[in-house]
C-alpha atoms as a PDB file:
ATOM      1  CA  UNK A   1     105.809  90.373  94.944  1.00  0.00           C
ATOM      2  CA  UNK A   2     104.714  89.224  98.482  1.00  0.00           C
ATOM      3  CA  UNK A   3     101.682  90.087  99.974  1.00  0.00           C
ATOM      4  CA  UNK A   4     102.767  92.525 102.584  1.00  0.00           C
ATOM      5  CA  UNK A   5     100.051  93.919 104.400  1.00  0.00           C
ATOM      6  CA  UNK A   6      99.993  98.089 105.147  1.00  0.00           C
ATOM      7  CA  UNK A   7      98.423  97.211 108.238  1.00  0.00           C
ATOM      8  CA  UNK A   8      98.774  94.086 109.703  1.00  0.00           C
ATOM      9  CA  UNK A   9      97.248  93.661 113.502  1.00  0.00           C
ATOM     10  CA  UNK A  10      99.021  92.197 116.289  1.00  0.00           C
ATOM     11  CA  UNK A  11      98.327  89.856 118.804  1.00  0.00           C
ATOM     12  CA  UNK A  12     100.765  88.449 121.285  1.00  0.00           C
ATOM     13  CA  UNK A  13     103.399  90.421 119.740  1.00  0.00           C
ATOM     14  CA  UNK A  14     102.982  88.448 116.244  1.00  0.00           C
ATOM     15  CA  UNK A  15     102.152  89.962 113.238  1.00  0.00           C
ATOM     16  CA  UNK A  16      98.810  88.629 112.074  1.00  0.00           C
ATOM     17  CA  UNK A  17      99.217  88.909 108.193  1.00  0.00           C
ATOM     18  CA  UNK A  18      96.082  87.334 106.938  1.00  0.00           C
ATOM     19  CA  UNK A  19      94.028  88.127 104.136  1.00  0.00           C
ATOM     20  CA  UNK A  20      92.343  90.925 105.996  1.00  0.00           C
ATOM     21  CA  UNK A  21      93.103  94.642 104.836  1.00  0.00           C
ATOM     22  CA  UNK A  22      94.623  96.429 102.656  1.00  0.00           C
ATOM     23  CA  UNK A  23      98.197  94.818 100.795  1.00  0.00           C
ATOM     24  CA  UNK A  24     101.303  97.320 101.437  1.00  0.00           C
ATOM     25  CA  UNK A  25     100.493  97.530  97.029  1.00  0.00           C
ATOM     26  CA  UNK A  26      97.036  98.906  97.344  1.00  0.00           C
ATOM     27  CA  UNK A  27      98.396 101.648  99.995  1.00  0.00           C
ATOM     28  CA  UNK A  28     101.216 102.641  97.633  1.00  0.00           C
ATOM     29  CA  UNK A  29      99.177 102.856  94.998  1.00  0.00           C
ATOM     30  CA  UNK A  30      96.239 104.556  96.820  1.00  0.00           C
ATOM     31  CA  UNK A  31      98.938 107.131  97.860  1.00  0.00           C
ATOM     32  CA  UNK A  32     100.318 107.788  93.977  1.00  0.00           C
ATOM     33  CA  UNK A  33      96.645 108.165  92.717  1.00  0.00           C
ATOM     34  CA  UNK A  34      96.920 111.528  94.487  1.00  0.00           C
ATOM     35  CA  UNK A  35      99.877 112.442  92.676  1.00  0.00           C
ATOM     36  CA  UNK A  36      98.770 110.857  89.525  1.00  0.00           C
ATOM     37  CA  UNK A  37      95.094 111.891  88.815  1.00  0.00           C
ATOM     38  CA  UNK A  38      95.253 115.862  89.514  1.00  0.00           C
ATOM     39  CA  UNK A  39      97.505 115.863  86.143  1.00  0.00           C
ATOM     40  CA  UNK A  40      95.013 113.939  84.361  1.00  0.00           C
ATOM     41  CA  UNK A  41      91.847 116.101  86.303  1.00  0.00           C
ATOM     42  CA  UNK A  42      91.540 118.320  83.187  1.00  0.00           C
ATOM     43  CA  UNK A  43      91.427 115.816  80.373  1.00  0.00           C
ATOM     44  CA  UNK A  44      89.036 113.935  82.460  1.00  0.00           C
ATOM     45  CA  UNK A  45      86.425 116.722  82.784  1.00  0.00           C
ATOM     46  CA  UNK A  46      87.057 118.294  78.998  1.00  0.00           C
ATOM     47  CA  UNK A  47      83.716 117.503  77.839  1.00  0.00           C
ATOM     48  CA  UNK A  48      85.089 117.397  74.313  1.00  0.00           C
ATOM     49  CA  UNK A  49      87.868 114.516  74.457  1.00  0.00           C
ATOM     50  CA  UNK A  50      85.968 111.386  73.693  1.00  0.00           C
ATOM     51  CA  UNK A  51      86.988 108.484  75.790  1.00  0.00           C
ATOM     52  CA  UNK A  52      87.183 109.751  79.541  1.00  0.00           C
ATOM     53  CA  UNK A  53      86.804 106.250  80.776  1.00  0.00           C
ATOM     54  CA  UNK A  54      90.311 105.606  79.455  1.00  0.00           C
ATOM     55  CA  UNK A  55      91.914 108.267  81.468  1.00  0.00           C
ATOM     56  CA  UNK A  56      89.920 106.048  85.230  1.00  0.00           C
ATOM     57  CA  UNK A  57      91.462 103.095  83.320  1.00  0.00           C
ATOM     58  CA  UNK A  58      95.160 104.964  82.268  1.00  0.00           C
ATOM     59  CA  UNK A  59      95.239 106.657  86.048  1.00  0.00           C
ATOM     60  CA  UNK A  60      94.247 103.455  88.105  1.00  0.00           C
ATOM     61  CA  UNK A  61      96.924 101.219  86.562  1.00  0.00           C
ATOM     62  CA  UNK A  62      99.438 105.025  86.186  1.00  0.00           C
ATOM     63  CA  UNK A  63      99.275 104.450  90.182  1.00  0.00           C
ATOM     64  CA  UNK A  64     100.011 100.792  90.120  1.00  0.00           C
ATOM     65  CA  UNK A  65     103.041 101.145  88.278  1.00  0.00           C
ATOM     66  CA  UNK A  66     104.280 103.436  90.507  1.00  0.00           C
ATOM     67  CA  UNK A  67     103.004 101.243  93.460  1.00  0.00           C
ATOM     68  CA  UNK A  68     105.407  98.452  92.240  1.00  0.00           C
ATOM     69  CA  UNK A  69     108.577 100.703  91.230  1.00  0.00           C
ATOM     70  CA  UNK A  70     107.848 102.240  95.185  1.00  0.00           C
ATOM     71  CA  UNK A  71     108.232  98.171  96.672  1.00  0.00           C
ATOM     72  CA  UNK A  72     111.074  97.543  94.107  1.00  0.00           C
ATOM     73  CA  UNK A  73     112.931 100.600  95.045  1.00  0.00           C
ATOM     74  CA  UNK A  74     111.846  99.404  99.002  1.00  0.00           C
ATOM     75  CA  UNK A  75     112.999  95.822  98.290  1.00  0.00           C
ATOM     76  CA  UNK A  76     116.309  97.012  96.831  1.00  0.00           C
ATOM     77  CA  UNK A  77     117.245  99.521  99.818  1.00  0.00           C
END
């Protein structure tokens, strides 16, 4: 995948993608943790289920997945 930027600045009218800010990735992903973690909310708070770390762990990469389907599916159209 290329390393579009979400943000890139401008100057002079050219797109200054440099390492600065977030990658077009991070921003789709950062948008489908809000879809993703309010499902997993309540397993992460029962105090009785025994790993909660894994559900950080199963939610962070949950939202990656869906960050790369979201630039496939953008790629494709």
């Amino acid at each position: 995948m290329k390393d579009i930027r979400a943000f890139p600045t401008y100057h002079g009218g050219y797109a200054k993608c440099d390492a600065d800010g977030m990658t077009l990735r991070d921003y789709f992903a950062a948008k489908a943790m809000q879809a993703v973690y309010p499902k997993n909310w309540d397993m992460f708070m029962d105090e009785t289920y025994e790993h909660p770390e894994e559900v950080v762990r199963g939610t962070a990469k949950d939202a990656y997945e869906l960050a790369d389907a979201m630039i496939k599916a953008r790629e494709q159209a």
